[in-house]
PDB file of N, CA and C in Angstrom:
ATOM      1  N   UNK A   1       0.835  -1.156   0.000  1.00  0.00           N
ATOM      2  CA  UNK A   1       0.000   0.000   0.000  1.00  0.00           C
ATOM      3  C   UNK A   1       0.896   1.241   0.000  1.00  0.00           C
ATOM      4  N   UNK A   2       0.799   2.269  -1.010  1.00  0.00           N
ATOM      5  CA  UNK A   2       0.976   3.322  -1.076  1.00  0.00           C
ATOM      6  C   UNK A   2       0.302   4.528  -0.717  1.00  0.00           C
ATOM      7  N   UNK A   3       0.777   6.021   0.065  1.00  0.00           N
ATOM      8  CA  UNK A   3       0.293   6.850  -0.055  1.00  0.00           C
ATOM      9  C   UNK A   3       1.298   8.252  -0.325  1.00  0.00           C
ATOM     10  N   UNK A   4       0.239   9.118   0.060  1.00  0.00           N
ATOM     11  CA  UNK A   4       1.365  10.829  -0.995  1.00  0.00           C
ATOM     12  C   UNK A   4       0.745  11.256   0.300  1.00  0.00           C
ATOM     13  N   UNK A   5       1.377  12.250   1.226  1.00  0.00           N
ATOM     14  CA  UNK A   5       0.594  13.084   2.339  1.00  0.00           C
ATOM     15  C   UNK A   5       1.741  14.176   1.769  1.00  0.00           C
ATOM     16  N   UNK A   6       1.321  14.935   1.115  1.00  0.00           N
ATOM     17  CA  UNK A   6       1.580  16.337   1.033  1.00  0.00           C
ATOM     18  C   UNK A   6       0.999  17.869   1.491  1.00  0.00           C
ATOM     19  N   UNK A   7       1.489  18.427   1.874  1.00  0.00           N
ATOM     20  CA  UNK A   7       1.175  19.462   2.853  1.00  0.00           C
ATOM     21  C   UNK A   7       0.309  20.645   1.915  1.00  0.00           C
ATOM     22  N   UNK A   8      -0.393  21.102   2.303  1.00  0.00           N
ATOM     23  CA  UNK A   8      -1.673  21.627   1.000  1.00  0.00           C
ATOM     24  C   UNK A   8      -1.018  22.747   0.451  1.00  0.00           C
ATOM     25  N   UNK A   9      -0.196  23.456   1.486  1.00  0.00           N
ATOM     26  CA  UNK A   9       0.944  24.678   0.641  1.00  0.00           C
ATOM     27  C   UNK A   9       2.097  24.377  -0.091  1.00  0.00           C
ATOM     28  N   UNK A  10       2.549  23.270   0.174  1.00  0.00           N
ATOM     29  CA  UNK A  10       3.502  22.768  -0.830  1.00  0.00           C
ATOM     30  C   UNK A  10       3.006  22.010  -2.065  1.00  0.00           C
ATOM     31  N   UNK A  11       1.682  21.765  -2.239  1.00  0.00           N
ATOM     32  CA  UNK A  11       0.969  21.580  -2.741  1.00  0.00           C
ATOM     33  C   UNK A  11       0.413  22.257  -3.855  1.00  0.00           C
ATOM     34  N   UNK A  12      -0.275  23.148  -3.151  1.00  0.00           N
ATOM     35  CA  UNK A  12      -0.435  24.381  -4.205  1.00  0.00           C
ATOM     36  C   UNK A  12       0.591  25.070  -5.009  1.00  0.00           C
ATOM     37  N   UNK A  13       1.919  25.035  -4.459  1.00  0.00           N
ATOM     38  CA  UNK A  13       3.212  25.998  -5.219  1.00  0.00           C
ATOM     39  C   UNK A  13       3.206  24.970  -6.430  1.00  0.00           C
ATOM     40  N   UNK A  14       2.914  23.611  -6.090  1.00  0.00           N
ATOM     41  CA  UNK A  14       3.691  22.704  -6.832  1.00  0.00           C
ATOM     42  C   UNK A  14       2.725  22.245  -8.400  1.00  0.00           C
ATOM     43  N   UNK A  15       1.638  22.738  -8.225  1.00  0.00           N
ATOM     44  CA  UNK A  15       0.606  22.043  -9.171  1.00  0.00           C
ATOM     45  C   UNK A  15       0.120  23.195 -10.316  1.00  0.00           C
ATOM     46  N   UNK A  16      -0.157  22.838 -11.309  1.00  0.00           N
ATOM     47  CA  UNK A  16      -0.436  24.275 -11.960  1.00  0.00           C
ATOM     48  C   UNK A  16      -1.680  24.893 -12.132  1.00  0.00           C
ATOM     49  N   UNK A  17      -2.416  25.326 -12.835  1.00  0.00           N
ATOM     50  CA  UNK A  17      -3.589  25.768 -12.927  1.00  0.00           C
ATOM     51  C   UNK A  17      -5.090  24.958 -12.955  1.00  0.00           C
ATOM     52  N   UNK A  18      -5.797  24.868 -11.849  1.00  0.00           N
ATOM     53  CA  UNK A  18      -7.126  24.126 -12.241  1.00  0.00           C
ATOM     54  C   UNK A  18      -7.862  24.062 -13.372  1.00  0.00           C
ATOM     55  N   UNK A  19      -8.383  22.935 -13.354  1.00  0.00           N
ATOM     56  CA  UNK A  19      -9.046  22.607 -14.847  1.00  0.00           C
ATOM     57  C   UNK A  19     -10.757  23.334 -14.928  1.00  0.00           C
ATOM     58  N   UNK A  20     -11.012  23.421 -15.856  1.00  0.00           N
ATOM     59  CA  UNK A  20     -12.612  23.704 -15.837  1.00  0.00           C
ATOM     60  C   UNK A  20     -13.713  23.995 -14.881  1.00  0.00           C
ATOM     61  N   UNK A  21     -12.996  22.858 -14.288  1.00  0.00           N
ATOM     62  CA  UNK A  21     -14.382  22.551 -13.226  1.00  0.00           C
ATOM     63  C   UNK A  21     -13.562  22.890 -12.046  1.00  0.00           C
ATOM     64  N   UNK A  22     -12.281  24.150 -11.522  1.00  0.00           N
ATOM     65  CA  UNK A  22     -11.760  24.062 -10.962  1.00  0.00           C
ATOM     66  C   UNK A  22     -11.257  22.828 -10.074  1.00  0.00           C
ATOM     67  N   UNK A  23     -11.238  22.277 -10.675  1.00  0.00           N
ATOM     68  CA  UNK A  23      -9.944  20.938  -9.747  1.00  0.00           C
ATOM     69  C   UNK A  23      -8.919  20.677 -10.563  1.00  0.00           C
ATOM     70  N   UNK A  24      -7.801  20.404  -9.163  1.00  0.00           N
ATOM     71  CA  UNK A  24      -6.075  19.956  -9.833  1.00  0.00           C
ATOM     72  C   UNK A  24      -6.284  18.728 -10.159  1.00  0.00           C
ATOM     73  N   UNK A  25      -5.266  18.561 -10.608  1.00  0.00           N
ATOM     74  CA  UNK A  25      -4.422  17.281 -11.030  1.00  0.00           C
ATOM     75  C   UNK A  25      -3.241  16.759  -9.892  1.00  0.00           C
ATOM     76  N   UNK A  26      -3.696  15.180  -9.931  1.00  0.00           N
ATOM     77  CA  UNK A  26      -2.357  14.777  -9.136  1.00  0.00           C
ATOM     78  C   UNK A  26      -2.381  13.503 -10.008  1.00  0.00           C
ATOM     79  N   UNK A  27      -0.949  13.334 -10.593  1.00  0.00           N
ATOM     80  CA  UNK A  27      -0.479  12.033 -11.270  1.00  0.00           C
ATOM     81  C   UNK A  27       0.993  11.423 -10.422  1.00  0.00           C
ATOM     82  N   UNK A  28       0.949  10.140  -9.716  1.00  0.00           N
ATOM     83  CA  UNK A  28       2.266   9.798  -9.327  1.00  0.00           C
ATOM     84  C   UNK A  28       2.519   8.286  -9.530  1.00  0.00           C
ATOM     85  N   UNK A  29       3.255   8.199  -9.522  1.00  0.00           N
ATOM     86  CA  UNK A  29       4.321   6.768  -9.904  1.00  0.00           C
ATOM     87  C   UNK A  29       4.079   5.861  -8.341  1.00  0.00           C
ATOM     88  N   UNK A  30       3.738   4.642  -8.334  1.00  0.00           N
ATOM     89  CA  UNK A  30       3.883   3.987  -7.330  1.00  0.00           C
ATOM     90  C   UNK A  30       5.057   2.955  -7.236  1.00  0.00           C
ATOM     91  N   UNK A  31       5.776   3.205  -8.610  1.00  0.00           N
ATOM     92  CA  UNK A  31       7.153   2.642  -9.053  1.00  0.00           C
ATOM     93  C   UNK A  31       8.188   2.782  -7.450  1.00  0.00           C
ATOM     94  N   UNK A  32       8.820   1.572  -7.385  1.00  0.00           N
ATOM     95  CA  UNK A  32       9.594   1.866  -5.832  1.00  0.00           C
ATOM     96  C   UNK A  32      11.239   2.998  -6.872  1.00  0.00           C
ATOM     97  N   UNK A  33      11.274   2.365  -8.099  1.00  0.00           N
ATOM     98  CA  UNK A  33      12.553   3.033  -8.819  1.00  0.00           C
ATOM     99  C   UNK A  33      11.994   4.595  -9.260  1.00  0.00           C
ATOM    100  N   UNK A  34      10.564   5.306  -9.210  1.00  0.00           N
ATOM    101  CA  UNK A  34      10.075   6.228  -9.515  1.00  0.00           C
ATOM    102  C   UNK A  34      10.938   7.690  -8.982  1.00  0.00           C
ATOM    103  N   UNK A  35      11.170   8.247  -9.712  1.00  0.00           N
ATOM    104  CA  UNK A  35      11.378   9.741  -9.177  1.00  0.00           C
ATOM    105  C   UNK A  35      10.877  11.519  -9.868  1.00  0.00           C
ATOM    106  N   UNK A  36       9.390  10.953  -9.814  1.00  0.00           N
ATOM    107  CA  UNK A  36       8.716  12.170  -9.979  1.00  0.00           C
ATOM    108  C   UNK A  36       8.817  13.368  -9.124  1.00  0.00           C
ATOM    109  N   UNK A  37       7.966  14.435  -8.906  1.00  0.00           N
ATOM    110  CA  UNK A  37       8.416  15.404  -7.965  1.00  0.00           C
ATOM    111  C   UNK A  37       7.605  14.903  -6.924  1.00  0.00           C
ATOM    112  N   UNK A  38       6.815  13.617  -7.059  1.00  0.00           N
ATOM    113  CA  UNK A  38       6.006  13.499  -5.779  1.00  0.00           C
ATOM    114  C   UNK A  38       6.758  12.340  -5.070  1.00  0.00           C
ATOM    115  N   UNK A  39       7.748  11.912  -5.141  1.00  0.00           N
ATOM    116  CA  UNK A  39       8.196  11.002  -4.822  1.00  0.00           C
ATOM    117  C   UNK A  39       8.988  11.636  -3.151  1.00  0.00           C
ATOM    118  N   UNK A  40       9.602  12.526  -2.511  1.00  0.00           N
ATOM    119  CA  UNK A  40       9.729  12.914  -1.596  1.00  0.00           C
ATOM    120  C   UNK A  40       8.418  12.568  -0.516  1.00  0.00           C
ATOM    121  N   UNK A  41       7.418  12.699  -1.180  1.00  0.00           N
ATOM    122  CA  UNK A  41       6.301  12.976  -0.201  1.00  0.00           C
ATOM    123  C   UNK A  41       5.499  11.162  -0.299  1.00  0.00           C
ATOM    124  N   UNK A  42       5.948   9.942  -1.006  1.00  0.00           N
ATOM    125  CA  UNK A  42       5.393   9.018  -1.215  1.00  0.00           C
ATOM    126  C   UNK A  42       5.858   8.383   0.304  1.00  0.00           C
ATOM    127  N   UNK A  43       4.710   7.614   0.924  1.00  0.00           N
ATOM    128  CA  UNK A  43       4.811   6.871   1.923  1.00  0.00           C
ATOM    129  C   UNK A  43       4.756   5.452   1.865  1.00  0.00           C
ATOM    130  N   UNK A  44       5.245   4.841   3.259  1.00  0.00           N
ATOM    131  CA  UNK A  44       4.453   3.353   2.955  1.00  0.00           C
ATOM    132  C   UNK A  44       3.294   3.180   3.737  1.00  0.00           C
ATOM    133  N   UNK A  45       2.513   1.976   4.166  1.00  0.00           N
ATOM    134  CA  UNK A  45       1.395   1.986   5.184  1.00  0.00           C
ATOM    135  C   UNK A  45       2.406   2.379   6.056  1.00  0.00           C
ATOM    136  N   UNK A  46       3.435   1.578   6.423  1.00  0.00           N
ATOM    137  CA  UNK A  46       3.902   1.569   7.884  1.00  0.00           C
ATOM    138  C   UNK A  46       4.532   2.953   8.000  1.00  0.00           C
ATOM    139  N   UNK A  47       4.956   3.453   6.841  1.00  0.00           N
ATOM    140  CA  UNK A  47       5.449   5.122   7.459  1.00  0.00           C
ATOM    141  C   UNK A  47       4.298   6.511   7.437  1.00  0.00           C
ATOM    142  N   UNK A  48       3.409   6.316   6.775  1.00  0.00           N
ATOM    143  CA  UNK A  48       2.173   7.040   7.407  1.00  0.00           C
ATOM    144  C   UNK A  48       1.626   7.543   8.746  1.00  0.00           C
ATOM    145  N   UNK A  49       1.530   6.372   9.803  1.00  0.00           N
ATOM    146  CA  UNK A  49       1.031   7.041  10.679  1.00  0.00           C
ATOM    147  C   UNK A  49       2.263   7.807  11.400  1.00  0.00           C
ATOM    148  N   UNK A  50       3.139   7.461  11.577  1.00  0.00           N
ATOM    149  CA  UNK A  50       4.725   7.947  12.293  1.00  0.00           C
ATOM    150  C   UNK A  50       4.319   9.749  11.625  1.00  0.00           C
ATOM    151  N   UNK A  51       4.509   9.733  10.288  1.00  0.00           N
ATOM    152  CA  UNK A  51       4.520  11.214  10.047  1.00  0.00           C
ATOM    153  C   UNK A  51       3.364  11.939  10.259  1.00  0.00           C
ATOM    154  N   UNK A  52       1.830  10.958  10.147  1.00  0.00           N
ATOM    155  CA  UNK A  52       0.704  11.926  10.599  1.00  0.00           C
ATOM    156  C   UNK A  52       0.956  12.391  12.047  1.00  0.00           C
ATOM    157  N   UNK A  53       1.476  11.429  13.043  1.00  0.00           N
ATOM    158  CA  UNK A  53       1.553  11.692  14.379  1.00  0.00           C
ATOM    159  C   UNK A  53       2.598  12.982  14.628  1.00  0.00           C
ATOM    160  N   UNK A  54       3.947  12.758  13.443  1.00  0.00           N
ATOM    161  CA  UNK A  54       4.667  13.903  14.344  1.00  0.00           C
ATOM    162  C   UNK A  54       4.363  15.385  13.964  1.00  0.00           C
ATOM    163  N   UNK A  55       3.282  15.638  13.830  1.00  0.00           N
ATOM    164  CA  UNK A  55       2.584  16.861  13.193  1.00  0.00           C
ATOM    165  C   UNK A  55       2.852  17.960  11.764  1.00  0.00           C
ATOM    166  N   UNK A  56       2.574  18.683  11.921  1.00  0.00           N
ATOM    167  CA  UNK A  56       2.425  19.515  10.814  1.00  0.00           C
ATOM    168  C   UNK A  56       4.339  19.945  10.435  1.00  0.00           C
ATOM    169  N   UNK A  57       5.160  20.682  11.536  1.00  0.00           N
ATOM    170  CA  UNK A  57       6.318  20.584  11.203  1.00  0.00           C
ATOM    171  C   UNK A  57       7.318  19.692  10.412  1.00  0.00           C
ATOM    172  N   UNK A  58       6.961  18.747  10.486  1.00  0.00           N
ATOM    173  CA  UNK A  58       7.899  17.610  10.236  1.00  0.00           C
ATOM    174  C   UNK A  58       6.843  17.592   8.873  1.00  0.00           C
ATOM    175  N   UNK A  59       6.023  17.594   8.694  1.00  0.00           N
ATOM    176  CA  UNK A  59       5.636  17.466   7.324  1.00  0.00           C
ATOM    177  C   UNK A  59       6.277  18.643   6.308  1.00  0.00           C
ATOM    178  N   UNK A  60       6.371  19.549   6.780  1.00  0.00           N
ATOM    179  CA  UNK A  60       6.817  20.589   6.154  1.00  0.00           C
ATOM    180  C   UNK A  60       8.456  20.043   5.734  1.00  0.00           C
ATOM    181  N   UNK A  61       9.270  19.407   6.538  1.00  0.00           N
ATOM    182  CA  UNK A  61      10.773  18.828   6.371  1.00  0.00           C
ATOM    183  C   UNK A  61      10.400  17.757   5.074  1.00  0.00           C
ATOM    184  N   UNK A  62       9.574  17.316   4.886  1.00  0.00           N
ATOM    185  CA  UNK A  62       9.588  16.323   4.162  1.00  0.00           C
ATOM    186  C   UNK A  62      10.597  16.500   2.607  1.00  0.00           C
TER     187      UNK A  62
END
């Protein structure tokens, strides 16, 4: 199991203009050899909760 927990302001710098119906786009690689720009922010199950728990700072380090 894969996830992306990216922080909604690093988020926004990072994505470009909404579509039509105002909503972004998110496309990422679940490739373990992947190195898109979302790949910093890709988790595993087991490293998910560790970073939801150590709050908002440490997300920002990511």
């Amino acid at each position: 199991m894969t996830a992306w927990l990216i922080p909604s302001g690093t988020f926004g710098e990072m994505v470009a203009e909404p579509n039509s119906r105002g909503r972004f786009g998110f496309s990422a690689s679940m490739k373990p050899d992947s190195n898109d720009r979302w790949t910093p922010f890709r988790l595993t199950a087991a490293q998910l909760p560790q970073r939801v728990l150590a709050g908002p700072a440490e997300l920002e380090r990511a």
